[in-house]
PDB file of N, CA and C in Angstrom:
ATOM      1  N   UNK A   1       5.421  11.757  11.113  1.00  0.00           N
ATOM      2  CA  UNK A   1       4.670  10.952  10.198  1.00  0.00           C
ATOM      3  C   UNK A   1       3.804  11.868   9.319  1.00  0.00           C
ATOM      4  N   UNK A   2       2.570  11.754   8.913  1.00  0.00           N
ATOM      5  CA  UNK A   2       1.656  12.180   8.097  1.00  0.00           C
ATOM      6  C   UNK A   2       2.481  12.041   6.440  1.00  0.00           C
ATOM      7  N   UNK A   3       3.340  11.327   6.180  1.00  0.00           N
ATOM      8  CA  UNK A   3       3.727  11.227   5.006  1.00  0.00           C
ATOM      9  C   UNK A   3       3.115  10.075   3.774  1.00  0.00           C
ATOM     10  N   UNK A   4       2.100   9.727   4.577  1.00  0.00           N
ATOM     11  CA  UNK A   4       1.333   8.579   3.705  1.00  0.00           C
ATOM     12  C   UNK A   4       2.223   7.520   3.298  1.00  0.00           C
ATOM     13  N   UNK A   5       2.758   7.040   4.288  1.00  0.00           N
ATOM     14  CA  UNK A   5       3.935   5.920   3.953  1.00  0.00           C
ATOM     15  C   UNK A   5       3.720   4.753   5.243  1.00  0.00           C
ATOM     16  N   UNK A   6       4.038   3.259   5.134  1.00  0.00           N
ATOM     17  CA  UNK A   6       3.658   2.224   6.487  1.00  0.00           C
ATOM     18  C   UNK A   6       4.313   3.159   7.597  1.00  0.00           C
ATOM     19  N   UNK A   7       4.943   3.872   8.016  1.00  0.00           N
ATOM     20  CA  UNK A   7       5.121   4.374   8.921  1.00  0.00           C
ATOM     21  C   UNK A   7       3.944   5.105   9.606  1.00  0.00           C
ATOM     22  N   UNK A   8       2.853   5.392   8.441  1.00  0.00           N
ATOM     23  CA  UNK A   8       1.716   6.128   9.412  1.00  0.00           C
ATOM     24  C   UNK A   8       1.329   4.982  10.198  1.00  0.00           C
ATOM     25  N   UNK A   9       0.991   3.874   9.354  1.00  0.00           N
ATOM     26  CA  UNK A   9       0.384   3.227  10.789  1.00  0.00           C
ATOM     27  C   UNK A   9       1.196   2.191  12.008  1.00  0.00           C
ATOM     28  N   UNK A  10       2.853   2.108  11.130  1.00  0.00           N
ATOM     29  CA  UNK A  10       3.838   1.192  12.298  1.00  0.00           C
ATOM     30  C   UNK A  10       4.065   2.606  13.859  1.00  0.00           C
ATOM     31  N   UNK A  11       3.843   3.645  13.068  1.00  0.00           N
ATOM     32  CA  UNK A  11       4.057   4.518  14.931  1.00  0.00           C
ATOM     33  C   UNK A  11       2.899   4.673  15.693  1.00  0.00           C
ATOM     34  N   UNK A  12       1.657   4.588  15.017  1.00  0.00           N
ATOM     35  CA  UNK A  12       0.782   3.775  16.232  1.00  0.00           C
ATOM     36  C   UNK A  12       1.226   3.114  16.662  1.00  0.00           C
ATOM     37  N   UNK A  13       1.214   1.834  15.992  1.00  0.00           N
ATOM     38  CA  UNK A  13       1.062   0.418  16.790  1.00  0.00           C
ATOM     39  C   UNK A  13       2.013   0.486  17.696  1.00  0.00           C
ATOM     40  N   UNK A  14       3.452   1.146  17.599  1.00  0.00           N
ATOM     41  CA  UNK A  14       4.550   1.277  18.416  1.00  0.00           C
ATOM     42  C   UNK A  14       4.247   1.867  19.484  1.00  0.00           C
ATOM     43  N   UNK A  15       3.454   2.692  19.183  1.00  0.00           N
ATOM     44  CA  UNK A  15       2.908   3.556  21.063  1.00  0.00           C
ATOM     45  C   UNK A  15       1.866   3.022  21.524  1.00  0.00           C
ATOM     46  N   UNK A  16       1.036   2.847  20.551  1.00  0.00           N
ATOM     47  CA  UNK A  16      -0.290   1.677  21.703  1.00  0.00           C
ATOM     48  C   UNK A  16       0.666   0.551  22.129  1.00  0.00           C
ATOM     49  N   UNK A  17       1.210  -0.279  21.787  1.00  0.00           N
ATOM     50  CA  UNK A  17       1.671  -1.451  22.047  1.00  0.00           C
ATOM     51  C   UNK A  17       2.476  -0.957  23.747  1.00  0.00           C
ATOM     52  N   UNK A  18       3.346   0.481  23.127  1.00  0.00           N
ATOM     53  CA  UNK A  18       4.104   0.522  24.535  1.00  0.00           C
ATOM     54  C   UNK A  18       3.110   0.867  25.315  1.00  0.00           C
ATOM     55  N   UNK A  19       2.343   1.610  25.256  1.00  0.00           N
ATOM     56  CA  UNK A  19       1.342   2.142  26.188  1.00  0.00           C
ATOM     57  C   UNK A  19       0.445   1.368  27.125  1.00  0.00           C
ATOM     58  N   UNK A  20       0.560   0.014  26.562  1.00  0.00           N
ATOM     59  CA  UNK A  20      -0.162  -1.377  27.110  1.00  0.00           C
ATOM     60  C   UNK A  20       0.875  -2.197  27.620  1.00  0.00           C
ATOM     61  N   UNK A  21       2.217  -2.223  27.717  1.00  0.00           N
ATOM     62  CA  UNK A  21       3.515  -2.596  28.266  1.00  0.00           C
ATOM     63  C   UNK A  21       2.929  -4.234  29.754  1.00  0.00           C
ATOM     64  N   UNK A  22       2.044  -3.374  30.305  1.00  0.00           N
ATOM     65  CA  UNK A  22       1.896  -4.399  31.428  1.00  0.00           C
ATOM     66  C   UNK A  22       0.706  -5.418  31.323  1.00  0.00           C
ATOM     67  N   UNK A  23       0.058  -5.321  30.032  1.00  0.00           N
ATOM     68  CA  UNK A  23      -0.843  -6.457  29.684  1.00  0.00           C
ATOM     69  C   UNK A  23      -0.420  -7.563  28.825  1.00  0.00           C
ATOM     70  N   UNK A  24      -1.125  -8.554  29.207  1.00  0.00           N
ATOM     71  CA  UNK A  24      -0.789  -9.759  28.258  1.00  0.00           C
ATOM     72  C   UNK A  24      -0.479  -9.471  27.273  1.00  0.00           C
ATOM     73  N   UNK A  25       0.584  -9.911  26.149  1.00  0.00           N
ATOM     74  CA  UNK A  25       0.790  -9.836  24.803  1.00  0.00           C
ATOM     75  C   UNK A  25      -0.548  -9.891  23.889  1.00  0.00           C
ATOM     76  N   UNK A  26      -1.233 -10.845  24.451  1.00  0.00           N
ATOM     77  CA  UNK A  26      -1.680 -10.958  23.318  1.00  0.00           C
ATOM     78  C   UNK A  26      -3.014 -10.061  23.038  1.00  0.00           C
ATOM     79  N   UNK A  27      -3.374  -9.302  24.463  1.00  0.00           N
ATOM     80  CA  UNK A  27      -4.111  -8.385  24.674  1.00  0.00           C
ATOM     81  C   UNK A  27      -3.538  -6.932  24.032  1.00  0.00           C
ATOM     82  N   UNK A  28      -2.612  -6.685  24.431  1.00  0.00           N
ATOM     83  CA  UNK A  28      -1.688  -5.779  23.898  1.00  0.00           C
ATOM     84  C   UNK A  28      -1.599  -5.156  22.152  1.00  0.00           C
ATOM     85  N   UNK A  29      -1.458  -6.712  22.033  1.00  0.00           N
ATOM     86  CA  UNK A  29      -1.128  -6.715  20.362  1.00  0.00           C
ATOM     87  C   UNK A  29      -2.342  -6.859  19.480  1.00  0.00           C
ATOM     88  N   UNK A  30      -3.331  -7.069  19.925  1.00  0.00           N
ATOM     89  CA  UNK A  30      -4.359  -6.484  19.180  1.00  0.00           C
ATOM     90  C   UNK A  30      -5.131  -5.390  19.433  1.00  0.00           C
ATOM     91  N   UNK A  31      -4.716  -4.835  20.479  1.00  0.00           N
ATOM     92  CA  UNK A  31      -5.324  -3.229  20.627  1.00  0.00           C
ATOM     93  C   UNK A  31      -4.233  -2.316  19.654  1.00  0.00           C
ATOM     94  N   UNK A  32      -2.965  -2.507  19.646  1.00  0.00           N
ATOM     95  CA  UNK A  32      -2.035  -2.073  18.974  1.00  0.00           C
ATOM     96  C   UNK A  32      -2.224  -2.019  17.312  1.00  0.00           C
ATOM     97  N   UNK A  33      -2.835  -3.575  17.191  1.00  0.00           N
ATOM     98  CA  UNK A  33      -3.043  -3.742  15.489  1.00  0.00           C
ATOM     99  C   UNK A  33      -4.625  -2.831  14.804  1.00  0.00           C
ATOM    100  N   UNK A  34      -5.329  -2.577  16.015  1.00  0.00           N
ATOM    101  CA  UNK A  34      -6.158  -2.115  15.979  1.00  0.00           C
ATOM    102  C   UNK A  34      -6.299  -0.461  15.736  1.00  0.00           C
ATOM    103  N   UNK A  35      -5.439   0.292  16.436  1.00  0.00           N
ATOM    104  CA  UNK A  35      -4.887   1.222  16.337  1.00  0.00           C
ATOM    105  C   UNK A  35      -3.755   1.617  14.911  1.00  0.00           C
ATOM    106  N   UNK A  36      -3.069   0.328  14.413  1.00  0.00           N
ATOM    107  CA  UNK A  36      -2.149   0.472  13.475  1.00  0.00           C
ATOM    108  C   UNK A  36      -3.776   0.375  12.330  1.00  0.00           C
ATOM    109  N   UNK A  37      -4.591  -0.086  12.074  1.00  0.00           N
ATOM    110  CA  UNK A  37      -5.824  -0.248  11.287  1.00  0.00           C
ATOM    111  C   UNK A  37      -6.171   1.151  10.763  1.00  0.00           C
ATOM    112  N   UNK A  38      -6.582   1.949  12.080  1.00  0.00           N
ATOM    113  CA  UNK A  38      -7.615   2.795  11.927  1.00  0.00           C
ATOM    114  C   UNK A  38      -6.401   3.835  11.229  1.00  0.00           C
ATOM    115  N   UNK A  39      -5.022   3.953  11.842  1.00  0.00           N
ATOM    116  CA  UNK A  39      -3.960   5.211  11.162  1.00  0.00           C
ATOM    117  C   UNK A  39      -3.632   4.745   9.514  1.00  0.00           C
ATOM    118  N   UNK A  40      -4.041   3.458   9.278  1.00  0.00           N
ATOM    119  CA  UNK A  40      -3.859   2.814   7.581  1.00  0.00           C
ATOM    120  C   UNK A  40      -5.038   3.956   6.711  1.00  0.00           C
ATOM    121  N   UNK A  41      -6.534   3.423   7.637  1.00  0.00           N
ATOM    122  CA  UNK A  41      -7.260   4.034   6.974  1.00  0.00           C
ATOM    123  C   UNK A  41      -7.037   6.024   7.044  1.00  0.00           C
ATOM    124  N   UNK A  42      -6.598   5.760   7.979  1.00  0.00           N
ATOM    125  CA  UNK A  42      -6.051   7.701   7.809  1.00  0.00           C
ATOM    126  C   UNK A  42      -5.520   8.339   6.806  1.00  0.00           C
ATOM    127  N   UNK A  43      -4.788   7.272   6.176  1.00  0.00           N
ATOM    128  CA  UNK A  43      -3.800   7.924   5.220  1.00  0.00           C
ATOM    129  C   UNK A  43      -4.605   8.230   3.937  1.00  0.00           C
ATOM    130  N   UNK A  44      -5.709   7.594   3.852  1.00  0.00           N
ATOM    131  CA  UNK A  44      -6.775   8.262   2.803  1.00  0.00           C
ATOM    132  C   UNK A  44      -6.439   9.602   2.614  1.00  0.00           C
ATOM    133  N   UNK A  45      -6.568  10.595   3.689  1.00  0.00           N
ATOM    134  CA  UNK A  45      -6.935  11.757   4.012  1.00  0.00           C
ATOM    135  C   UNK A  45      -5.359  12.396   3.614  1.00  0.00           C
ATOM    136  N   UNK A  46      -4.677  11.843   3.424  1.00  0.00           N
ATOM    137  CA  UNK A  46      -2.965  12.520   3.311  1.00  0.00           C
ATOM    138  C   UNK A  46      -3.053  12.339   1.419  1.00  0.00           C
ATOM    139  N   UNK A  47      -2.047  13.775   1.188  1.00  0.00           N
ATOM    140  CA  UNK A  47      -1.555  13.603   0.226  1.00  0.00           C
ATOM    141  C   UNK A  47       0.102  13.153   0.038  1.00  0.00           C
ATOM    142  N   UNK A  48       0.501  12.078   0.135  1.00  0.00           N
ATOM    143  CA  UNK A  48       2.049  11.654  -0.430  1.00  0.00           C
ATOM    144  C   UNK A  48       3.334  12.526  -0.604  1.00  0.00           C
ATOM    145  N   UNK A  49       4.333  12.113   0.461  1.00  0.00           N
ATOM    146  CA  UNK A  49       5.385  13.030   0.530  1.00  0.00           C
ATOM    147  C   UNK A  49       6.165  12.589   0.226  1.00  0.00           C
ATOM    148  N   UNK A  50       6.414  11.148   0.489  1.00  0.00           N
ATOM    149  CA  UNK A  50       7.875  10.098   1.012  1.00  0.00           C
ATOM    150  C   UNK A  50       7.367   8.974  -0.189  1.00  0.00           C
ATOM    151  N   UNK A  51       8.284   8.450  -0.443  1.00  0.00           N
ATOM    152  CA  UNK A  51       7.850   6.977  -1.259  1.00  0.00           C
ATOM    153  C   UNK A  51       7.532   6.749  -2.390  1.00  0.00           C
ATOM    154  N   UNK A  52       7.277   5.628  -3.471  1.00  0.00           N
ATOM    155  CA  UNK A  52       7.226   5.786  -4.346  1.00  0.00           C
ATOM    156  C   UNK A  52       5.786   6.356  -4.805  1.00  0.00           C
ATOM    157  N   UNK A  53       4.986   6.728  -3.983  1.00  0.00           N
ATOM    158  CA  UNK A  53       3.845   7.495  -4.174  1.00  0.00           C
ATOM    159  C   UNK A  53       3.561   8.761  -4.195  1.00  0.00           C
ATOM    160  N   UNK A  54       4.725   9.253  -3.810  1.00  0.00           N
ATOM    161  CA  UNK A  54       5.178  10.902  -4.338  1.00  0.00           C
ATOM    162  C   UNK A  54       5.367  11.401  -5.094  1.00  0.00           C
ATOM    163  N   UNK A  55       5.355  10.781  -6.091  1.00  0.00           N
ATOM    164  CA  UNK A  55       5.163  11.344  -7.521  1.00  0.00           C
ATOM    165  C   UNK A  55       3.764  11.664  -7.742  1.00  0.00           C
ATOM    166  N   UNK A  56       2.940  10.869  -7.307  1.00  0.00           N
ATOM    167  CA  UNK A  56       1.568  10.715  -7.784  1.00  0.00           C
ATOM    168  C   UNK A  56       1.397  12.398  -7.241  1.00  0.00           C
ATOM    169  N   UNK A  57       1.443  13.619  -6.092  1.00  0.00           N
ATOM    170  CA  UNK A  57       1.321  14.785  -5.782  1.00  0.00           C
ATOM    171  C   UNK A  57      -0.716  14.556  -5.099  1.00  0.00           C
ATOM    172  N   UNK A  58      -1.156  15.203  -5.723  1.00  0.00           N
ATOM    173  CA  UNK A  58      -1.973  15.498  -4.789  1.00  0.00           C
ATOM    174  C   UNK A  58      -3.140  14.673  -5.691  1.00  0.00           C
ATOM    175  N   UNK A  59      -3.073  13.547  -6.690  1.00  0.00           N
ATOM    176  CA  UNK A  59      -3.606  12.380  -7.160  1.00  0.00           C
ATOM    177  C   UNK A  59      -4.079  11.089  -6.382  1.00  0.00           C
ATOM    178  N   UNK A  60      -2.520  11.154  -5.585  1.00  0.00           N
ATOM    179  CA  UNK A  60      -2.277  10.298  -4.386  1.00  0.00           C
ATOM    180  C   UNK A  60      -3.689   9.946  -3.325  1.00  0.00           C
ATOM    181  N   UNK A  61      -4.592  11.653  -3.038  1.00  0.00           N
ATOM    182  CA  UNK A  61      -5.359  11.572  -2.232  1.00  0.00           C
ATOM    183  C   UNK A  61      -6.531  10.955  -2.534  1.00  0.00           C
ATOM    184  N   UNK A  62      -6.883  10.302  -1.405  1.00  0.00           N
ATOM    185  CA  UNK A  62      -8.171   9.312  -1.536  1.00  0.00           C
ATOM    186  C   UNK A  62      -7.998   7.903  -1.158  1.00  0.00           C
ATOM    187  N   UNK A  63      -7.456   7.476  -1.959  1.00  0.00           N
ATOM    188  CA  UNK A  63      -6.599   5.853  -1.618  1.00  0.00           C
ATOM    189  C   UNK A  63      -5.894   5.625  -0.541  1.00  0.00           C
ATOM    190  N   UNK A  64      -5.985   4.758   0.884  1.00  0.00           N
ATOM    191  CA  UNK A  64      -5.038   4.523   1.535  1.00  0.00           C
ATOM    192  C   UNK A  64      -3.866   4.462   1.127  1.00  0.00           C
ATOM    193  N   UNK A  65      -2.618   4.328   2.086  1.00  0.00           N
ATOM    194  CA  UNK A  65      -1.206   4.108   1.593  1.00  0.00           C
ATOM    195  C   UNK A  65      -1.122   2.426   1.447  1.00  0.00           C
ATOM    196  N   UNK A  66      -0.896   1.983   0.616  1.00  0.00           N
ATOM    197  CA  UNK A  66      -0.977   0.301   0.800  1.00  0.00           C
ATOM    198  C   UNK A  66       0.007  -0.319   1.240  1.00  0.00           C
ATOM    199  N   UNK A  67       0.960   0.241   1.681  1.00  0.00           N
ATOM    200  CA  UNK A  67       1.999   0.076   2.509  1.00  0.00           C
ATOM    201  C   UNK A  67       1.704   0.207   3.949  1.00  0.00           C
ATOM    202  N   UNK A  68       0.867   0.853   4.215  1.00  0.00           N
ATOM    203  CA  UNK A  68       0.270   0.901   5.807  1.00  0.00           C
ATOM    204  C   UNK A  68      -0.687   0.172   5.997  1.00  0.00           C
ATOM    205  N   UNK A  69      -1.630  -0.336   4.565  1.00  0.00           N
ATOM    206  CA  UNK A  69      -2.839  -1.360   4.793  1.00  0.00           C
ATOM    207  C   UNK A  69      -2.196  -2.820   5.313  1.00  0.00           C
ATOM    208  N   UNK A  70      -1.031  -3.271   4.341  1.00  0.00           N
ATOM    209  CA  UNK A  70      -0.282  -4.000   4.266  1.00  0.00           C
ATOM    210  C   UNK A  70       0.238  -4.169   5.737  1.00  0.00           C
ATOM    211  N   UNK A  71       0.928  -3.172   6.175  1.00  0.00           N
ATOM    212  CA  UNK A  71       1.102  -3.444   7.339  1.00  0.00           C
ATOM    213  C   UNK A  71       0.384  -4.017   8.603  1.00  0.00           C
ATOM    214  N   UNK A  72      -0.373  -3.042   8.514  1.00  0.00           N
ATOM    215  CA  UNK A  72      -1.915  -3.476  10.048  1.00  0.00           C
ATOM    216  C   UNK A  72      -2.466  -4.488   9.315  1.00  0.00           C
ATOM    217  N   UNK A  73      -2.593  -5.186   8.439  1.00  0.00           N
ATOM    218  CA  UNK A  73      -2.888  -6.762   7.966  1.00  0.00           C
ATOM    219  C   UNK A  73      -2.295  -7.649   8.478  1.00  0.00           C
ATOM    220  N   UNK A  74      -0.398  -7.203   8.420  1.00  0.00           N
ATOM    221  CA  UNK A  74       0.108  -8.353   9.336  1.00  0.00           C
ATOM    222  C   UNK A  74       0.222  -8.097  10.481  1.00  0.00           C
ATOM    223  N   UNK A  75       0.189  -6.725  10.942  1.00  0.00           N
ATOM    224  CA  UNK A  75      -0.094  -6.679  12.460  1.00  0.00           C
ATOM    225  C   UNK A  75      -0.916  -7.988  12.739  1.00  0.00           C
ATOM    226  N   UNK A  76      -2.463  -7.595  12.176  1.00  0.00           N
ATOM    227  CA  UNK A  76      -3.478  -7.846  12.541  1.00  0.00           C
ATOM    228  C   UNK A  76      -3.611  -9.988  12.810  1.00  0.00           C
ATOM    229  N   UNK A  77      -2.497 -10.492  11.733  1.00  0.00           N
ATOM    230  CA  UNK A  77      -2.925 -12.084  11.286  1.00  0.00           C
ATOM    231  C   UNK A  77      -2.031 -12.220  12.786  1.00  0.00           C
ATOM    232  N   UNK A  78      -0.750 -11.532  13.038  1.00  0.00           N
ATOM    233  CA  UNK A  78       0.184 -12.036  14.243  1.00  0.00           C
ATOM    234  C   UNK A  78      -0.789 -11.612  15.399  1.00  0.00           C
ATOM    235  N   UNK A  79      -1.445 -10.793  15.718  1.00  0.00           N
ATOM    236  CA  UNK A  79      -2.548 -10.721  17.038  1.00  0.00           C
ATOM    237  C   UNK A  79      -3.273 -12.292  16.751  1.00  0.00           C
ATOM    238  N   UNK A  80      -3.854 -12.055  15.358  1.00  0.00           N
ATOM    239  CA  UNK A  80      -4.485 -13.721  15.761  1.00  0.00           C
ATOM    240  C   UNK A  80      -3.825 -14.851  16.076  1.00  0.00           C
ATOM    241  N   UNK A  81      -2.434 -14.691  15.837  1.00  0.00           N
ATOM    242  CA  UNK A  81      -1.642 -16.198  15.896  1.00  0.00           C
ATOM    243  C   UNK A  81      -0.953 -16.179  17.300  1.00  0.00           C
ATOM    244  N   UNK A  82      -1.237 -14.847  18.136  1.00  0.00           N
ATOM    245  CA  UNK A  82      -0.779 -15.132  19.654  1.00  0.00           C
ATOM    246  C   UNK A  82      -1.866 -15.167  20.486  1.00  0.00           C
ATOM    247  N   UNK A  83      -3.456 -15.169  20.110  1.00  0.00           N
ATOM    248  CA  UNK A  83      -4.337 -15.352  20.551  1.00  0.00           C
ATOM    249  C   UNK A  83      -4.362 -17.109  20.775  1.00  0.00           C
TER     250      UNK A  83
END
């Protein structure tokens, strides 16, 4: 990862989620979305390798990837809707 693309924050959520394997779902899935959150806001810190934001070069930096915000958003509404 580190390519500033939803993948920074879908391979969190993929390993917290497994990493919590024997708790309730719905416990699970918001520690997971929580974790997919904080790697969205990470991507601030990346400059753009992959995607259509690779052009932008080292412009890119500063702005989350909004493809990873996007993501841990819907992580985040499906934790609430299995709560």
């Amino acid at each position: 990862m580190g390519e500033k693309t939803m993948l920074d924050a879908l391979d969190p959520f993929r390993r917290a989620l497994r990493a919590r394997a024997g708790e309730a779902l719905p416990t699970a899935w918001q520690a997971a979305a929580e974790a997919a959150t904080r790697a969205a806001a990470d991507t601030a810190q990346l400059v753009p390798a992959r995607g259509r934001a690779a052009r932008m070069g080292t412009l890119g930096h500063g702005p989350p990837d909004a493809g990873a915000v996007s993501l841990a958003l819907i992580l985040t509404a499906v934790g609430t809707t299995l709560r």
